[in-house]
N, C-alpha and C. Protein backbone atom coordinates (compact mmCIF):
# COMPACT_ATOMS: atom_id res chain seq x y z
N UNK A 1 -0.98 -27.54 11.28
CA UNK A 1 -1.04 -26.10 11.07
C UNK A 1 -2.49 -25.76 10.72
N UNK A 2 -3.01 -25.00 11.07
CA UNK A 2 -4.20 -23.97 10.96
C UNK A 2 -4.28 -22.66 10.09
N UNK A 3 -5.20 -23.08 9.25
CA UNK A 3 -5.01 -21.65 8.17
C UNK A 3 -5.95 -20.84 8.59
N UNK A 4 -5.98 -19.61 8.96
CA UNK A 4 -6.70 -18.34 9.60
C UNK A 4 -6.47 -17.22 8.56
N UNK A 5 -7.61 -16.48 8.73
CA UNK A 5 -7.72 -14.94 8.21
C UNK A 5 -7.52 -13.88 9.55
N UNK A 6 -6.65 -12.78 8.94
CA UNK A 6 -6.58 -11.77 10.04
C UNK A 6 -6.68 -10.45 8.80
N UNK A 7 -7.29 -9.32 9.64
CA UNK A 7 -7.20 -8.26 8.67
C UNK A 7 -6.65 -7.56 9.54
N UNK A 8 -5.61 -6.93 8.81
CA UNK A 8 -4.12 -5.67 9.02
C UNK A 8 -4.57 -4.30 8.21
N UNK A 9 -4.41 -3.26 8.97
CA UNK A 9 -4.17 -2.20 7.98
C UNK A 9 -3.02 -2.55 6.79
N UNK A 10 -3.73 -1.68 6.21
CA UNK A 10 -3.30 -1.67 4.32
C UNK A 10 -2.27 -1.01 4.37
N UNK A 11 -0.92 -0.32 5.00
CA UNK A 11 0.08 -0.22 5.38
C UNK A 11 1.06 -1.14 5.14
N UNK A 12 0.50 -1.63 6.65
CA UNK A 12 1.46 -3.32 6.92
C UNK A 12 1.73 -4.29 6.34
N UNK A 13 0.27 -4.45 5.42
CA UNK A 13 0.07 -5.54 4.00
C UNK A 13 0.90 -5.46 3.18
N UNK A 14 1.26 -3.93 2.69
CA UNK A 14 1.72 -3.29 2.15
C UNK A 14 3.35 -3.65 2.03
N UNK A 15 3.57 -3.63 3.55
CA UNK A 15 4.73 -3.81 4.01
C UNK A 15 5.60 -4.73 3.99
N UNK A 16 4.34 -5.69 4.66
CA UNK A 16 4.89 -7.63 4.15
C UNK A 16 4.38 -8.05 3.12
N UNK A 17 3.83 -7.22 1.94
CA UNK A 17 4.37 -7.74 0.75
C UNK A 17 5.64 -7.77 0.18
N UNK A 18 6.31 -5.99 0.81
CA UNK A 18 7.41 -5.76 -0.21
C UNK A 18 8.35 -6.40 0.45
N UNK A 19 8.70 -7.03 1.67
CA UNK A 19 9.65 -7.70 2.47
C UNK A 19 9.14 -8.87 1.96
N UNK A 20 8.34 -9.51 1.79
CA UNK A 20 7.77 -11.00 1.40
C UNK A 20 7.27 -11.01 0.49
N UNK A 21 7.65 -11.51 -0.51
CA UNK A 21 6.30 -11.47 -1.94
C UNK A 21 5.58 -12.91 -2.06
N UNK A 22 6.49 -14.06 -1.44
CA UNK A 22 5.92 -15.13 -1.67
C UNK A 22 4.98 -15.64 -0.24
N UNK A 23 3.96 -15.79 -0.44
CA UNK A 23 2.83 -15.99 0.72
C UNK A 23 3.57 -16.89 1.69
N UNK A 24 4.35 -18.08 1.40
CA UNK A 24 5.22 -18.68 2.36
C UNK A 24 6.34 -17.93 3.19
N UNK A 25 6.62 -17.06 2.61
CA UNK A 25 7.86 -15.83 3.43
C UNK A 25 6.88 -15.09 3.94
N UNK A 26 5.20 -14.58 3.86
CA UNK A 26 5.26 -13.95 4.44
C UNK A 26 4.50 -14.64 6.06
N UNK A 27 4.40 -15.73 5.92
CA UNK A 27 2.90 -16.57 6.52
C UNK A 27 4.71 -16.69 8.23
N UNK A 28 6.13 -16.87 7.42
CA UNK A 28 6.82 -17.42 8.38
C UNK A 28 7.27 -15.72 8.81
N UNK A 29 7.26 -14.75 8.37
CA UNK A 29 7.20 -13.45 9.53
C UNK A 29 6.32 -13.19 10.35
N UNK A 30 5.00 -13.13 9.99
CA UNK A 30 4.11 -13.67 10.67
C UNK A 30 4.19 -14.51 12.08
N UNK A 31 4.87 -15.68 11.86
CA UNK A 31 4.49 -16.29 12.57
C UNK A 31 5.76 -15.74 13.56
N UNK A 32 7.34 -15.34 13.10
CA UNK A 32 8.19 -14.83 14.35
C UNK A 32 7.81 -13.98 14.51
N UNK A 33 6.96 -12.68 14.47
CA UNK A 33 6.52 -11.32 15.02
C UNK A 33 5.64 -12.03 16.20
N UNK A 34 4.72 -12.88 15.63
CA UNK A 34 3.97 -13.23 16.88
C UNK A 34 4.43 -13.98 18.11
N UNK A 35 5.47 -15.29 18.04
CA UNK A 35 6.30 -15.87 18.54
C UNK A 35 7.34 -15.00 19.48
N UNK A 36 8.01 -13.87 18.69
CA UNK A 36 9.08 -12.98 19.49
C UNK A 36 7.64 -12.01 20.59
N UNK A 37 6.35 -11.91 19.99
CA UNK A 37 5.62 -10.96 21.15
C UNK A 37 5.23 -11.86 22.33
N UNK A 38 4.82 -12.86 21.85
CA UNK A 38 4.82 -14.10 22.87
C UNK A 38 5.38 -14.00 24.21
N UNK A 39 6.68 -14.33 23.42
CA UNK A 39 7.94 -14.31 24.13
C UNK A 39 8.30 -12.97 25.50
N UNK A 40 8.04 -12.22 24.45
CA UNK A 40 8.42 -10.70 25.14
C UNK A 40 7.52 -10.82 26.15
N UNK A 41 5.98 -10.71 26.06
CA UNK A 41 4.83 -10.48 26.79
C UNK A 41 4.97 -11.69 28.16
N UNK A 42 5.70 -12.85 28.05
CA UNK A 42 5.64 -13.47 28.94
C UNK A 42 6.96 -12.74 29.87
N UNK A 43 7.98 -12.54 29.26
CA UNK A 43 9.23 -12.07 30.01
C UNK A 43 8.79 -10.94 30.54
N UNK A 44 8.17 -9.89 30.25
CA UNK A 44 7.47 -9.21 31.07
C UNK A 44 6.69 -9.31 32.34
N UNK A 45 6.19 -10.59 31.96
CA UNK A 45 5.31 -10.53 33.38
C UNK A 45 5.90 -11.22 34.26
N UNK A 46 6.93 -11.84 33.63
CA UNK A 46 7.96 -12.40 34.94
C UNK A 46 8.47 -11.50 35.79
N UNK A 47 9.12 -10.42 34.64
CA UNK A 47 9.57 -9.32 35.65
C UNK A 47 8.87 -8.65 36.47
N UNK A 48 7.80 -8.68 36.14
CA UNK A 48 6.20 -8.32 37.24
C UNK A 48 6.16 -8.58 38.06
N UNK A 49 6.10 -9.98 37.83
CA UNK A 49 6.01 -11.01 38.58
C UNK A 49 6.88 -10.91 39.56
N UNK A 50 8.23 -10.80 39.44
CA UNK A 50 9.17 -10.39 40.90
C UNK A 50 9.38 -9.51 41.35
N UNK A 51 9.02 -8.00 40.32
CA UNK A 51 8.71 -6.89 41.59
C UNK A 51 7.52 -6.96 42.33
N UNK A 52 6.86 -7.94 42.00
CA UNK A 52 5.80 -7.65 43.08
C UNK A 52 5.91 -8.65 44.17
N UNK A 53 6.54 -9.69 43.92
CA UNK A 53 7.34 -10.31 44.94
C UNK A 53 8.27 -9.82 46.16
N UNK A 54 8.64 -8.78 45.70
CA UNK A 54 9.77 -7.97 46.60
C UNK A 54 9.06 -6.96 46.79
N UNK A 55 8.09 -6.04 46.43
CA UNK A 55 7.72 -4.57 46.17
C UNK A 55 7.73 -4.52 47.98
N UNK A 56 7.18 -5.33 48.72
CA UNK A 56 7.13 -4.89 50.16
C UNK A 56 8.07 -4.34 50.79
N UNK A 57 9.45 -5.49 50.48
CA UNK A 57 11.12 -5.06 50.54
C UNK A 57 11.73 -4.31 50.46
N UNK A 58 11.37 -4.45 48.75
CA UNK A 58 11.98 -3.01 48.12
C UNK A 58 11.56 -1.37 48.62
N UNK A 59 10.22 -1.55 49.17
CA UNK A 59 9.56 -0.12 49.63
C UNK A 59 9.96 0.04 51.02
N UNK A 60 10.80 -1.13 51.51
CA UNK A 60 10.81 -0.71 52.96
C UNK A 60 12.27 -0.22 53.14
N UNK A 61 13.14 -0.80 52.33
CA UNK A 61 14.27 0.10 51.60
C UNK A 61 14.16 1.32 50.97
N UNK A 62 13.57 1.34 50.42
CA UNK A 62 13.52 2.81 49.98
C UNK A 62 12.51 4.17 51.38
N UNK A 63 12.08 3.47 51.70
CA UNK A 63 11.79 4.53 52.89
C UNK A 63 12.56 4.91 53.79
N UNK A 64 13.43 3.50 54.08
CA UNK A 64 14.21 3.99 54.60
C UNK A 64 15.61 4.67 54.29
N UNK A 65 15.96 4.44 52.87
CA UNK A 65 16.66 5.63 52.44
C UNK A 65 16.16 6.88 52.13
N UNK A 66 15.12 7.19 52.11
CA UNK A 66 14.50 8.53 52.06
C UNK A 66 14.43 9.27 53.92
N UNK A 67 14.33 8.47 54.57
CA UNK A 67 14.30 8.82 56.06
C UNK A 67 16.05 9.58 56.33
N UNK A 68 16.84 8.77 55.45
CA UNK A 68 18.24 9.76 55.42
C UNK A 68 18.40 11.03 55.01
N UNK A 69 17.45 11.23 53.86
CA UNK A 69 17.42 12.47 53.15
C UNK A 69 17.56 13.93 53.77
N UNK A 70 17.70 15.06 54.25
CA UNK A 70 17.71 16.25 54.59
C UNK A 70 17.01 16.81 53.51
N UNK A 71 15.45 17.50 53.43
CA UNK A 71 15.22 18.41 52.47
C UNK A 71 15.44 19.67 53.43
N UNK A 72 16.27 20.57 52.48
CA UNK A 72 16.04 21.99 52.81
C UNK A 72 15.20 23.03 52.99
């Protein structure tokens, strides 16, 4: 493990003090906030990742359901 400094607005500090008072509770929220963004930020770009895989597909479907359309 690696001990680092980060500076947070005085809010948040604020915040994970009163949820954490002991530096060990707060060092392990810390570490799942960053872990769950991780997480998120990669599952995101997966999903990116396969609309842009298909986007050719998908747009050639959708044009051609718009070619059905009747505007008035």
């Amino acid at each position: 493990m690696i001990q680092t400094a980060i500076n947070l607005p005085d809010d948040v500090v604020a915040e994970l003090c009163r949820r954490a008072p002991q530096p060990d509770q707060q060092v392990i929220i810390v570490e799942k906030a960053l872990r769950f963004f991780f997480a998120k930020e990669d599952a995101d770009n997966k999903e990116l990742e396969i609309l842009n895989r298909y986007a050719d597909e998908l747009n050639r479907e959708a044009n051609d359901i718009l070619d059905y359309q009747v505007i008035p």
